[in-house]
C-alpha atoms as a PDB file:
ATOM      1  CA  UNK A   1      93.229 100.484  76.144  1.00  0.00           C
ATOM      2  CA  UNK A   2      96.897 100.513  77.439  1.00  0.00           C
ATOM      3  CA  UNK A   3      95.548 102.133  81.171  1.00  0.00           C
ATOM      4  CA  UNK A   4      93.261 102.024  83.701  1.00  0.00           C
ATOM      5  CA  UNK A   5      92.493 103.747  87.158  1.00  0.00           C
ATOM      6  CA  UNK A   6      92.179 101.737  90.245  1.00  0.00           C
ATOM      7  CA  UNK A   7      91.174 104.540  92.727  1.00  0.00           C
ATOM      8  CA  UNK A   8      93.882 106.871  93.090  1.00  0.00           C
ATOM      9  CA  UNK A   9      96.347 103.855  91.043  1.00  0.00           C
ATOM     10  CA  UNK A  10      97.071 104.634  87.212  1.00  0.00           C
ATOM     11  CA  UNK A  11      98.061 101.309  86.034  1.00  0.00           C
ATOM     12  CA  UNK A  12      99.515 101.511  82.711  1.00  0.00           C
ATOM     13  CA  UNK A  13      99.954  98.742  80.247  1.00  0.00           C
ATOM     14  CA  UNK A  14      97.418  95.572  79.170  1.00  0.00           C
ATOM     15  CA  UNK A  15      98.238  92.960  81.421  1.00  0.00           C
ATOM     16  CA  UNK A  16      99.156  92.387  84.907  1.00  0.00           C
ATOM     17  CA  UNK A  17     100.350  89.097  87.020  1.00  0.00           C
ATOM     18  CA  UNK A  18      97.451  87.433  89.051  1.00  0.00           C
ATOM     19  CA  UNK A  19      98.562  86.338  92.190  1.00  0.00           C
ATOM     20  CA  UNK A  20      99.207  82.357  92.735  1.00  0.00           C
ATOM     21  CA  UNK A  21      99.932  80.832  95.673  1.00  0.00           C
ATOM     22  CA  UNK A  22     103.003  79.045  95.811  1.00  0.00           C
ATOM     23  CA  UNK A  23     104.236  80.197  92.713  1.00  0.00           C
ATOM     24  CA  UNK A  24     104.200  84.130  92.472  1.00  0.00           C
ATOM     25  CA  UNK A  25     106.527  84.790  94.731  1.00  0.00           C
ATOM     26  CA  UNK A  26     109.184  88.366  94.592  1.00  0.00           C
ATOM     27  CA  UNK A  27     111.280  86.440  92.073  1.00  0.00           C
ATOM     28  CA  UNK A  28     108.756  85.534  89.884  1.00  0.00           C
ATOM     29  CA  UNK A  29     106.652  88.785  90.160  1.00  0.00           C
ATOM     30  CA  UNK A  30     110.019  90.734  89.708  1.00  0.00           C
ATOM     31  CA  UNK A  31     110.665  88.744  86.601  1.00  0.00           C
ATOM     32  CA  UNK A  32     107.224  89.552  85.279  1.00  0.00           C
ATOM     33  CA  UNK A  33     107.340  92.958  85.924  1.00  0.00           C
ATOM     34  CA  UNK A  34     110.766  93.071  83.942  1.00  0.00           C
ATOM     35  CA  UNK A  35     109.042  91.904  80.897  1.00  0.00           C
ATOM     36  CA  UNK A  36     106.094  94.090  81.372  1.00  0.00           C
ATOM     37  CA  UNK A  37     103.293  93.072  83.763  1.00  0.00           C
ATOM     38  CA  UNK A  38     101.466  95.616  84.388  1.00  0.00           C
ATOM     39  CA  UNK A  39     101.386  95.280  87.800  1.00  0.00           C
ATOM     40  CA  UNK A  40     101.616  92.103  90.357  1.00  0.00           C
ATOM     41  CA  UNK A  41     100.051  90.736  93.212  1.00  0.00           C
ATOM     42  CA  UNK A  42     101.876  89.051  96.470  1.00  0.00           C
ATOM     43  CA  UNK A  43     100.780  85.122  96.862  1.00  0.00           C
ATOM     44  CA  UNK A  44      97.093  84.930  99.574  1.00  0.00           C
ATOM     45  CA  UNK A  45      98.131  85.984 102.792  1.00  0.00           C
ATOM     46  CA  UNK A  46      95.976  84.646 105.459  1.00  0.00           C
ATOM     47  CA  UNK A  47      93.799  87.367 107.603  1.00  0.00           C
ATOM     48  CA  UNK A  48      93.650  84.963 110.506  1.00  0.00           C
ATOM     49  CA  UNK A  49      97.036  84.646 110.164  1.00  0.00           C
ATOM     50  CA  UNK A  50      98.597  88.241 109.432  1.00  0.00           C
ATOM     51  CA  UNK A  51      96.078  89.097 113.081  1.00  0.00           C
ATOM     52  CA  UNK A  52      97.915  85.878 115.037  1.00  0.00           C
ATOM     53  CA  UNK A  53     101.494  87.631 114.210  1.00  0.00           C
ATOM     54  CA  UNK A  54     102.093  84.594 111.962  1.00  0.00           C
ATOM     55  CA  UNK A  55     105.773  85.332 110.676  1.00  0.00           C
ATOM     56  CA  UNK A  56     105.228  83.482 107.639  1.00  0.00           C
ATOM     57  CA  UNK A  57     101.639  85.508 106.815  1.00  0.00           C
ATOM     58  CA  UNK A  58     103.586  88.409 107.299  1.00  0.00           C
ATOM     59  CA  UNK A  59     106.314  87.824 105.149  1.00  0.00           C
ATOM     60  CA  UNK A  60     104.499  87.047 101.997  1.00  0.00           C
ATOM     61  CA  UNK A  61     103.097  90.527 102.352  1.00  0.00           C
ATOM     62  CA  UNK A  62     106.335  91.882 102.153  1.00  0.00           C
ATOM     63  CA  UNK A  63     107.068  93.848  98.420  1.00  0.00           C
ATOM     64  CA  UNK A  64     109.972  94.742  96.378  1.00  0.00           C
ATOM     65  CA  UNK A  65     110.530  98.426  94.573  1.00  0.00           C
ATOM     66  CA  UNK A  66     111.192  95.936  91.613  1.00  0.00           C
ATOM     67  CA  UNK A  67     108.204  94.508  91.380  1.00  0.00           C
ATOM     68  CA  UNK A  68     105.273  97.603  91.848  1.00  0.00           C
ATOM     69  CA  UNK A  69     102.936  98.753  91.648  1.00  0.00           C
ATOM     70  CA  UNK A  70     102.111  96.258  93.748  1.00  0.00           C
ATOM     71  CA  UNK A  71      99.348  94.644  95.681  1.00  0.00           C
ATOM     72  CA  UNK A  72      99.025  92.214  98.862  1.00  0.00           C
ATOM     73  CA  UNK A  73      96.225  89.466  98.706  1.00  0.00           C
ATOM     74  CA  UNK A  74      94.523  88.951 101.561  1.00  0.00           C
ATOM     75  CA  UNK A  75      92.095  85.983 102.184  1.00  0.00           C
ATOM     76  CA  UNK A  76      89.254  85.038 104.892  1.00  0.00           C
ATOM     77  CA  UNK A  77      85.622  84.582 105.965  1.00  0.00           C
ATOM     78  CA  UNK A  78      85.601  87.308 109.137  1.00  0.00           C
ATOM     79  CA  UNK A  79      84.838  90.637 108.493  1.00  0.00           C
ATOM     80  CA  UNK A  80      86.364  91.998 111.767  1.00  0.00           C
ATOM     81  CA  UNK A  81      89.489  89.551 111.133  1.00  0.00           C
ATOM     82  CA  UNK A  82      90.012  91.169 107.482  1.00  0.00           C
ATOM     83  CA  UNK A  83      89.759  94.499 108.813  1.00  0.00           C
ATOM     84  CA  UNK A  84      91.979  94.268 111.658  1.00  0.00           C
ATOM     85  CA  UNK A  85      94.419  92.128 108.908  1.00  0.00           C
ATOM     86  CA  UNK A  86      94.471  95.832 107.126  1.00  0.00           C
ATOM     87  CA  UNK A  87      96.391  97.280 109.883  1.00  0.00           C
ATOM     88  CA  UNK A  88      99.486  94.887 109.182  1.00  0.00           C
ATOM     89  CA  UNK A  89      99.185  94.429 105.023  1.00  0.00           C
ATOM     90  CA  UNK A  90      99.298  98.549 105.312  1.00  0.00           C
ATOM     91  CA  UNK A  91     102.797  98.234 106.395  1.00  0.00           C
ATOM     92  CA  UNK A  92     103.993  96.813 103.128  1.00  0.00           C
ATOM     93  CA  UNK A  93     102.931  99.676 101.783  1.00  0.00           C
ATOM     94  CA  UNK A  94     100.689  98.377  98.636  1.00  0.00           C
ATOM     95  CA  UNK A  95      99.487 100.067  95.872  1.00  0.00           C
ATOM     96  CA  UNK A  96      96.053  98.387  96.679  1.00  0.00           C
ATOM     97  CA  UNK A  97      94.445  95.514  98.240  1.00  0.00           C
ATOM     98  CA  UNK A  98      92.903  92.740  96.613  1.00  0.00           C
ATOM     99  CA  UNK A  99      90.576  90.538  98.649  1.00  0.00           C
ATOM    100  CA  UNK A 100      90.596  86.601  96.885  1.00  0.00           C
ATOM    101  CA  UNK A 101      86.781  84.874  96.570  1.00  0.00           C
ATOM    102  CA  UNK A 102      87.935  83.124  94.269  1.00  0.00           C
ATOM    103  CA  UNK A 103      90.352  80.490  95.314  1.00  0.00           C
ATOM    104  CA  UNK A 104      88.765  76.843  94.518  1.00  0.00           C
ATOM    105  CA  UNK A 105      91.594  75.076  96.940  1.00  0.00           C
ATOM    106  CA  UNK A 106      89.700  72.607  99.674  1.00  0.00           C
ATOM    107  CA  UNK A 107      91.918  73.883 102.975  1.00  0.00           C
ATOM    108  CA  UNK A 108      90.615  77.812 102.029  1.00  0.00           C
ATOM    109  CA  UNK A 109      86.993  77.132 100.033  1.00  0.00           C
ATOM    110  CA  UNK A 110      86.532  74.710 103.545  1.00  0.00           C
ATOM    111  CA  UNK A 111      86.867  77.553 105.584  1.00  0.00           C
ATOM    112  CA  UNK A 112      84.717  79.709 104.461  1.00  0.00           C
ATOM    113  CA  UNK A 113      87.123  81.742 102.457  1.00  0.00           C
ATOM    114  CA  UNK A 114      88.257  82.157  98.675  1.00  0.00           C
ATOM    115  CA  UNK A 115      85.315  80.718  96.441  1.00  0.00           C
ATOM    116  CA  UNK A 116      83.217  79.923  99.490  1.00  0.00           C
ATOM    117  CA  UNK A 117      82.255  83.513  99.708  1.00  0.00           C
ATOM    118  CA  UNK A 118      80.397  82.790  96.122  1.00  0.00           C
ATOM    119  CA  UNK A 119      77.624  81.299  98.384  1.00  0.00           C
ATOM    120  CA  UNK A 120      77.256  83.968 100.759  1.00  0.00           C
ATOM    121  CA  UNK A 121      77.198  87.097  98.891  1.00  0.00           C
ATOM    122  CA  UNK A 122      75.745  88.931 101.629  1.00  0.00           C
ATOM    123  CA  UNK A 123      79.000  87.982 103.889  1.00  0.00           C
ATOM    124  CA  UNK A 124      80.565  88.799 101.106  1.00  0.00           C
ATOM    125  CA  UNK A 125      79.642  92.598 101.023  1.00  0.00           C
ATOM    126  CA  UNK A 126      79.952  92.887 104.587  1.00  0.00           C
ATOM    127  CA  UNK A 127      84.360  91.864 103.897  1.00  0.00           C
ATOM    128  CA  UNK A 128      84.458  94.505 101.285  1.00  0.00           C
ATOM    129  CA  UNK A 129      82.902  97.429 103.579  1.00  0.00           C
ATOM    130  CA  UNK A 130      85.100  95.900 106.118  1.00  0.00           C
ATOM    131  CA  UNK A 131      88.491  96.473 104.521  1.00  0.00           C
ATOM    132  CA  UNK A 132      87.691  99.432 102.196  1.00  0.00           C
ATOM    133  CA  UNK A 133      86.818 101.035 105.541  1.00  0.00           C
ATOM    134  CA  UNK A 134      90.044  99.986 107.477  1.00  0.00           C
ATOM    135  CA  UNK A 135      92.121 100.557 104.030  1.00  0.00           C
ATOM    136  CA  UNK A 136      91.477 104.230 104.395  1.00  0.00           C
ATOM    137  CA  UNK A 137      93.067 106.140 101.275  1.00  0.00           C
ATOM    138  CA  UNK A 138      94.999 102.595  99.829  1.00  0.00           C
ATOM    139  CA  UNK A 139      92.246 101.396  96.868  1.00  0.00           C
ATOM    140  CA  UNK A 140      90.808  97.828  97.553  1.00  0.00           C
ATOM    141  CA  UNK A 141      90.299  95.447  94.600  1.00  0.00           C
ATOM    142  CA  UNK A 142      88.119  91.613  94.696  1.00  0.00           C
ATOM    143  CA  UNK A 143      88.516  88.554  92.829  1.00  0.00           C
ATOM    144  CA  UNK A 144      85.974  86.538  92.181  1.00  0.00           C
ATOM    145  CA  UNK A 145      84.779  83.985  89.858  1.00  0.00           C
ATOM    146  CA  UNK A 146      81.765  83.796  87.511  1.00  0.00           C
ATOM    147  CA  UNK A 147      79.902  81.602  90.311  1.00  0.00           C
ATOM    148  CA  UNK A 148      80.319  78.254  93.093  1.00  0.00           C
ATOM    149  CA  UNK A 149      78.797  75.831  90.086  1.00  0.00           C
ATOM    150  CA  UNK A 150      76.624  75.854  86.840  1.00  0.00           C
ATOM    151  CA  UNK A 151      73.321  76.566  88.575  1.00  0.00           C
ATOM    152  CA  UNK A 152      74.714  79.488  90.638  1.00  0.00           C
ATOM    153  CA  UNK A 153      76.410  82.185  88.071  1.00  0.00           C
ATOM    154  CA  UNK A 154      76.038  84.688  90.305  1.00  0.00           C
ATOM    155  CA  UNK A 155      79.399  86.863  89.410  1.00  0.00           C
ATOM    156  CA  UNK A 156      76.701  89.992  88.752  1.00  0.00           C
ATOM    157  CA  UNK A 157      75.623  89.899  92.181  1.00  0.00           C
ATOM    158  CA  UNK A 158      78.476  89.685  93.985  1.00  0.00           C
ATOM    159  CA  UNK A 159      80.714  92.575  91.690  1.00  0.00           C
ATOM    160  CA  UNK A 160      77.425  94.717  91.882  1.00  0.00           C
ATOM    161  CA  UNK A 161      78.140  94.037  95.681  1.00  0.00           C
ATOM    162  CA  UNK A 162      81.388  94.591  95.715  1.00  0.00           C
ATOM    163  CA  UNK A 163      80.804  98.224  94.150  1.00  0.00           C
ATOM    164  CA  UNK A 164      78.394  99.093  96.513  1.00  0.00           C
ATOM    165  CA  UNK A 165      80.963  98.279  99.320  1.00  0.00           C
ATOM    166  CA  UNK A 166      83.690 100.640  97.853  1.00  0.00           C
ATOM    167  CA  UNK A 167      85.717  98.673  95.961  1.00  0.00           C
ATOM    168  CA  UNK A 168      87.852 100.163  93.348  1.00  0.00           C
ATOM    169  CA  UNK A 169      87.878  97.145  90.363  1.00  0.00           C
ATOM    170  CA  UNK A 170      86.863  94.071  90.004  1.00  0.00           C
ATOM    171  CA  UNK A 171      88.275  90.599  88.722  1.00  0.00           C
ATOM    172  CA  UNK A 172      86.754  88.467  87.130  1.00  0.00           C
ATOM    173  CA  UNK A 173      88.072  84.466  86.788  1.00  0.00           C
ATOM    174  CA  UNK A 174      85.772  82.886  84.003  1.00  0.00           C
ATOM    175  CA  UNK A 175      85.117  79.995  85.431  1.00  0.00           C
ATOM    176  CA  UNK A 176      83.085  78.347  88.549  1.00  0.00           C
ATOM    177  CA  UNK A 177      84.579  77.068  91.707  1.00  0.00           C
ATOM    178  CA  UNK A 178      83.646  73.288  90.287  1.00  0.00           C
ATOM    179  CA  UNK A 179      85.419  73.912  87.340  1.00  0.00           C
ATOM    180  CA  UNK A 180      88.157  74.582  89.024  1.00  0.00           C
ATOM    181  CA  UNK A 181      91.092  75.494  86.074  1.00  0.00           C
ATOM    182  CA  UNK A 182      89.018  73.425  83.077  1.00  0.00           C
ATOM    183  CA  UNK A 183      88.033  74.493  80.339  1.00  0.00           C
ATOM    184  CA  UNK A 184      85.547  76.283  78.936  1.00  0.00           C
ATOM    185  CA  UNK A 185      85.782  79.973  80.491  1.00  0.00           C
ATOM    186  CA  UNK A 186      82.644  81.528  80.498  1.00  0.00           C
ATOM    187  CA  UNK A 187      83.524  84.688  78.483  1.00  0.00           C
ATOM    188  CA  UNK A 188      79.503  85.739  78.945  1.00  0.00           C
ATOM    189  CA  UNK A 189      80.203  85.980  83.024  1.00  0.00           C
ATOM    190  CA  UNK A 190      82.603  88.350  82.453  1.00  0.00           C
ATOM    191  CA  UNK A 191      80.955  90.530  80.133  1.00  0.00           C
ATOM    192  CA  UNK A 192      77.751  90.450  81.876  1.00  0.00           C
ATOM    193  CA  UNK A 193      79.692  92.146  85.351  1.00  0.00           C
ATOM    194  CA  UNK A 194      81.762  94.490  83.101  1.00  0.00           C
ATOM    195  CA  UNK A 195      77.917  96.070  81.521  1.00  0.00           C
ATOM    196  CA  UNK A 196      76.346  95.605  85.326  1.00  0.00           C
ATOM    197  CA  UNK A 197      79.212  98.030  87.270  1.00  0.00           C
ATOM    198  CA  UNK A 198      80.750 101.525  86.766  1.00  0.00           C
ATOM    199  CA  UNK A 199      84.010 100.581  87.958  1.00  0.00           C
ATOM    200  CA  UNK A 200      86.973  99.034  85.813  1.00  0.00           C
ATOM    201  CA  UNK A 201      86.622  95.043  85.605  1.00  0.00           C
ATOM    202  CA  UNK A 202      89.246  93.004  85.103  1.00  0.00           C
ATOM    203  CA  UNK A 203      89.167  89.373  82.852  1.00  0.00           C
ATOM    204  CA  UNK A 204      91.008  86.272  83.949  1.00  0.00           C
ATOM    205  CA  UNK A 205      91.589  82.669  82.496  1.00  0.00           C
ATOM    206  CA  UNK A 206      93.224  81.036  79.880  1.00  0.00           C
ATOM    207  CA  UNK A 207      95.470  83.955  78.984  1.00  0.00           C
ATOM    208  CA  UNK A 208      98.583  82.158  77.256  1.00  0.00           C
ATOM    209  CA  UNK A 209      99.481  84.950  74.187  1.00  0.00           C
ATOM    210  CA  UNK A 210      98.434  87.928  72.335  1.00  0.00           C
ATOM    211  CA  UNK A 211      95.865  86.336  70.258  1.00  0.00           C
ATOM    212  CA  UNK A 212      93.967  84.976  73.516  1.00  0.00           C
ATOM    213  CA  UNK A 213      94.557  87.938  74.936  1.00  0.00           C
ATOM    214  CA  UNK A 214      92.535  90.218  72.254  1.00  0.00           C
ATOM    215  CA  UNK A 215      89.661  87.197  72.655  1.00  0.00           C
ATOM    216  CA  UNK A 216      89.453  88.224  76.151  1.00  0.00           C
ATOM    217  CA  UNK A 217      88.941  91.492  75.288  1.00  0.00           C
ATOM    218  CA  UNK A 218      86.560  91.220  72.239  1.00  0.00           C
ATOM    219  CA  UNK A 219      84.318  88.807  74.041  1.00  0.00           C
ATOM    220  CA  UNK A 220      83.808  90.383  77.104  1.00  0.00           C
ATOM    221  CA  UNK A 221      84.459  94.242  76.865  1.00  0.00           C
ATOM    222  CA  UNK A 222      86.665  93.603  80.484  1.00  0.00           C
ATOM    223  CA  UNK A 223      89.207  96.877  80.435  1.00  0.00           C
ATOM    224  CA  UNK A 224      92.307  95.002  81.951  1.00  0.00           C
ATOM    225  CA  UNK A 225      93.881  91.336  81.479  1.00  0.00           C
ATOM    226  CA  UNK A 226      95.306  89.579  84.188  1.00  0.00           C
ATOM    227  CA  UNK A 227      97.457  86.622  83.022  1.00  0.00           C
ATOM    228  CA  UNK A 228      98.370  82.929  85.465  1.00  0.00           C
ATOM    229  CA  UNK A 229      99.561  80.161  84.465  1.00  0.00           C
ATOM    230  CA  UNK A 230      99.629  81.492  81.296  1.00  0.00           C
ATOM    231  CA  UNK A 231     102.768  83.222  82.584  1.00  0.00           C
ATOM    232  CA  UNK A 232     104.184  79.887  84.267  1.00  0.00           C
ATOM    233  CA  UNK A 233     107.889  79.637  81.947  1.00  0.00           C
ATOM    234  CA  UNK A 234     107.030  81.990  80.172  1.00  0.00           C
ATOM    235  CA  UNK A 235     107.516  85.288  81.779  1.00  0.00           C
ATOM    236  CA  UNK A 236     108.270  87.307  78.647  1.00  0.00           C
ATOM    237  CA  UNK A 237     104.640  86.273  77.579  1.00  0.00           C
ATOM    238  CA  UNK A 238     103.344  90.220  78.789  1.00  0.00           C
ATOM    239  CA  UNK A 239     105.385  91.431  76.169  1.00  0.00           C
ATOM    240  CA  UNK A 240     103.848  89.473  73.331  1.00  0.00           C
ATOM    241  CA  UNK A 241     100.633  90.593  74.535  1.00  0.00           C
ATOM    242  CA  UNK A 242     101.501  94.201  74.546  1.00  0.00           C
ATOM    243  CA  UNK A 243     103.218  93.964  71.082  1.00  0.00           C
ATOM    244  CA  UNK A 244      99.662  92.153  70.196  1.00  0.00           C
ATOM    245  CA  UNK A 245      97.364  94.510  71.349  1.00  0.00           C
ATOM    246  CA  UNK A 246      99.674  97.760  70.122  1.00  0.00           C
ATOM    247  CA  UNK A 247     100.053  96.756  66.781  1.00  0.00           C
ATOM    248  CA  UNK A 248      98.806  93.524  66.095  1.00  0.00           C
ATOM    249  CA  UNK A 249     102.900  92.198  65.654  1.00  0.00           C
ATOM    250  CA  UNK A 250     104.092  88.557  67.490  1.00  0.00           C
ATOM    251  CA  UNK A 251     107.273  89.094  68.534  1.00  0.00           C
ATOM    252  CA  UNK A 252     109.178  85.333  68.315  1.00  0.00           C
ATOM    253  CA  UNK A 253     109.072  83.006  71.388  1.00  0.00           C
ATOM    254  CA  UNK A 254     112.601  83.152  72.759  1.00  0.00           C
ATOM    255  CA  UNK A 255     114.551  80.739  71.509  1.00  0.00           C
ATOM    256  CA  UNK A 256     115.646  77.242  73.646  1.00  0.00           C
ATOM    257  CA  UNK A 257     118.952  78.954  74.419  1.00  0.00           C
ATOM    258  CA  UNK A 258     117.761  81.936  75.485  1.00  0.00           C
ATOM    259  CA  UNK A 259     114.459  80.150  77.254  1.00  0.00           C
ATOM    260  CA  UNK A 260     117.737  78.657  79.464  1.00  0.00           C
ATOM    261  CA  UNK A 261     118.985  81.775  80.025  1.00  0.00           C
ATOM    262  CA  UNK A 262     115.822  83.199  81.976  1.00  0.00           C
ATOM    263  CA  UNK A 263     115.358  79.987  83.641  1.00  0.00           C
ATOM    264  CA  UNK A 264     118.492  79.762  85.409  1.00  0.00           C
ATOM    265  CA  UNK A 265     118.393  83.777  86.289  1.00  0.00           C
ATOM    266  CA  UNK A 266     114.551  83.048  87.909  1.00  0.00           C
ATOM    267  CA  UNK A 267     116.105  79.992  89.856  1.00  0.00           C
ATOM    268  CA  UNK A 268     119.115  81.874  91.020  1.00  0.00           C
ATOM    269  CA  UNK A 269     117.274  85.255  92.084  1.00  0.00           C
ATOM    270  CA  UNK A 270     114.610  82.428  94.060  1.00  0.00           C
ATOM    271  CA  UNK A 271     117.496  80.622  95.883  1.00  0.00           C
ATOM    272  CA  UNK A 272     118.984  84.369  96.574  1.00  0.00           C
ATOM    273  CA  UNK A 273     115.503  85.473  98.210  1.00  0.00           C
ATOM    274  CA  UNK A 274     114.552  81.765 100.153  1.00  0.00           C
ATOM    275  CA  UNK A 275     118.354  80.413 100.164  1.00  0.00           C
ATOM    276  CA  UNK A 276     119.557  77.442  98.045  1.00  0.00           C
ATOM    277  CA  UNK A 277     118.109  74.545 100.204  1.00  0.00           C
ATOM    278  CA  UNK A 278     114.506  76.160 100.110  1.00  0.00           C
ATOM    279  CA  UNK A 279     114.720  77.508  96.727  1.00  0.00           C
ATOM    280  CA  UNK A 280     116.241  74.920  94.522  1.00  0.00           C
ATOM    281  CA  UNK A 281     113.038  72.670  95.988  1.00  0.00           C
ATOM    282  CA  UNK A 282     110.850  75.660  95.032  1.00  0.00           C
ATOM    283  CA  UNK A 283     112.262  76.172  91.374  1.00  0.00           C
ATOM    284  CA  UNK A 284     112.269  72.258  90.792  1.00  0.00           C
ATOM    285  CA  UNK A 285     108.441  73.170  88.983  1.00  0.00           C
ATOM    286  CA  UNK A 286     109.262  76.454  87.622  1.00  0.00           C
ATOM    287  CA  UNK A 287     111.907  74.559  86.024  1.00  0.00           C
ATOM    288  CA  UNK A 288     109.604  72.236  84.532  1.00  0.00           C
ATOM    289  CA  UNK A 289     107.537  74.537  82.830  1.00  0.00           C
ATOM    290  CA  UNK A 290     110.323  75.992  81.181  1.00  0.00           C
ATOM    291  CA  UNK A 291     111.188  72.978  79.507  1.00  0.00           C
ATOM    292  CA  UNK A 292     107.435  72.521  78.555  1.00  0.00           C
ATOM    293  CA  UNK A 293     107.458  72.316  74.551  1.00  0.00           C
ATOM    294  CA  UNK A 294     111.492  71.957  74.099  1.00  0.00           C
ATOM    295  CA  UNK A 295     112.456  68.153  72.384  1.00  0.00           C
ATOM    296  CA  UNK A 296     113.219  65.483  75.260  1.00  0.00           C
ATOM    297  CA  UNK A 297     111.037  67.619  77.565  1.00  0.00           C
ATOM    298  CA  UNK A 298     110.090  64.418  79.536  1.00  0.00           C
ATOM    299  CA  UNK A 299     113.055  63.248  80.473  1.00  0.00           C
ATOM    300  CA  UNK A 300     114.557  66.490  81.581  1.00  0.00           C
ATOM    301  CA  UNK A 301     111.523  66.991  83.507  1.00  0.00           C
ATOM    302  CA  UNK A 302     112.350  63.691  85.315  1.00  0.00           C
ATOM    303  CA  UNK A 303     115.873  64.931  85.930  1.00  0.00           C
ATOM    304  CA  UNK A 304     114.562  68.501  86.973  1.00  0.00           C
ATOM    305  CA  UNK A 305     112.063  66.880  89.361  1.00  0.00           C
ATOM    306  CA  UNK A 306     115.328  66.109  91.511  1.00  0.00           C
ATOM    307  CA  UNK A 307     117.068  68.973  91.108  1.00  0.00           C
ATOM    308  CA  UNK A 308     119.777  69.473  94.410  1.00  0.00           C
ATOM    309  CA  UNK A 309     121.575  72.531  93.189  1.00  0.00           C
ATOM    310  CA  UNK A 310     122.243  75.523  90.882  1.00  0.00           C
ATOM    311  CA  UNK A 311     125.253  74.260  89.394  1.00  0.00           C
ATOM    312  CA  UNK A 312     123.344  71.040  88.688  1.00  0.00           C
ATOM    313  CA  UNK A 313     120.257  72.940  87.038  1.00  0.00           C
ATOM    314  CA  UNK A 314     123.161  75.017  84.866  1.00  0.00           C
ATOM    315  CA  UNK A 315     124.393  72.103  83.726  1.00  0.00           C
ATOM    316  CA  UNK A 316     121.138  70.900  82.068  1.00  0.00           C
ATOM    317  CA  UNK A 317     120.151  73.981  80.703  1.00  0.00           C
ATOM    318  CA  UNK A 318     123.967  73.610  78.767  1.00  0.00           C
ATOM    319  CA  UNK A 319     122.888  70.426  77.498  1.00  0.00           C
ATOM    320  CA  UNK A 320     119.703  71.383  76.543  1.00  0.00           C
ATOM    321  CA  UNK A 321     120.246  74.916  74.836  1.00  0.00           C
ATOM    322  CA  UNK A 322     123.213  72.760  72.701  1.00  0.00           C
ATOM    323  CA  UNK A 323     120.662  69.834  71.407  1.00  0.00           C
ATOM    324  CA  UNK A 324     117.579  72.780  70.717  1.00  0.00           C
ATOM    325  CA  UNK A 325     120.410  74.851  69.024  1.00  0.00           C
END
């Protein structure tokens, strides 16, 4: 444990940041990658769009030195679309390509994309060849999840699929596309794709600490972790793992001061990278999860929920590092 090889990629480490749109954006995945992610992923970039010229598509591709190895998520349902996407994501320059069929939202499952691929696993195969084909030398990676519902677990099928297509390593998200983010995740879905392919496979969900991590692990035999909302204020949460998994130690939660202290850096590098209008909007939920846990949470939650500035946001983190002293 501690590396794995995604094509020509040495990843090193236990952990890495899955991609979530909305949320991991450069600051965040920079942040993560400061505390140890392994590596991260850039939020789903639409095919259709990156191939329209959409500016926006194109620049949530767009990755930091501080935050690879790196690699740039690319969602649809049309093989020739997803290929001719490659073209553009290849100009970020990423250290793979990950292809979502896994994303339970309505606006891309409705589409045809994300989890809506789980039904057509045949389509399916035909986007892999697609874009391991265009991707040339850059190794491309899929996410999936262990099935569309209860009565079709049919992760085995589409990562057996997915091999035979070229791809380099598989994730797996324990749970169905009805399920969306409850509970239980279905360790067994995950360990059944991990003994069904040769190449490295990758377990997802519920992720929060080292202990959970080394479940993953034990349970399901996956050879990489990648950690969501697990992560969500609580950045510093791929260190714990590492310490976990390296020699079984759990280094202490930061404390409320120094909780404060990362929040307000993560706000200001997001209002650096979108400006302060966009990005104190943006950090307004980041915010909240960083609170999540500390006494008085709910009413600083309310106050965070209308946050208008830095200065504002540094003044509550003052007030609430001095009462969690």
């Amino acid at each position: 444990m501690g590396h794995m090889q995604i094509g020509s990629l040495q990843v090193e480490g236990f952990a890495a940041l899955a991609p979530m749109a909305g949320v991991a954006d450069r600051a965040f995945r920079e942040l993560c990658r400061a505390y140890g992610a392994a590596y991260t992923v850039s939020e789903m970039v639409s095919a259709k769009g990156l191939s329209m010229g959409d500016r926006k598509s194109k620049a949530l591709m767009r990755l930091s030195d501080e935050e690879r190895p790196a690699g740039v998520q690319i969602f649809g349902s049309d093989p020739v679309v997803m290929a001719e996407s490659v073209r553009m994501v290849l100009q970020s320059d990423p250290q793979f390509i990950d292809i979502n069929m896994g994303c339970p939202a309505p606006k891309i499952a409705g589409n045809g994309g994300g989890a809506a691929l789980m039904r057509d696993p045949a389509l399916a195969e035909r986007i892999v060849r697609a874009v391991v084909h265009a991707a040339e030398r850059v190794p491309v990676t899929v996410k999936i999840r262990a099935g569309w519902d209860e009565s079709s677990l049919n992760a085995v099928d589409m990562a057996k699929r997915a091999e035979a297509a070229g791809a380099a390593a598989i994730t797996v998200h324990g749970r169905t596309r009805a399920q969306m983010y409850a509970p239980p995740v279905l360790f067994d879905s995950i360990a059944a794709v991990k003994q069904a392919v040769a190449i490295p496979v990758i377990g997802n969900g519920d992720i929060v600490d080292g202990p959970s991590a080394k479940r993953m692990l034990e349970q399901t035999g996956c050879d990489f972790l990648l950690v969501g909302r697990g992560a969500l204020g609580s950045p510093w949460v791929f260190r714990q793992i590492s310490a976990y998994l390296t020699d079984g130690t759990t280094p202490d939660a930061p404390d409320a001061k120094e909780r404060m202290r990362v929040m307000c850096a993560h706000v200001r590098k997001i209002c650096q990278y979108k400006g302060e209008r966009v990005g104190i909007r943006e950090a307004r939920k980041h915010a909240a999860w960083y609170v999540k846990g500390i006494r008085g949470a709910a009413a600083y939650r309310r106050e965070l929920s209308q946050l208008e500035s830095v200065a504002q946001l540094e003044r509550i983190a003052e007030s609430i590092a001095q009462e969690n002293g």
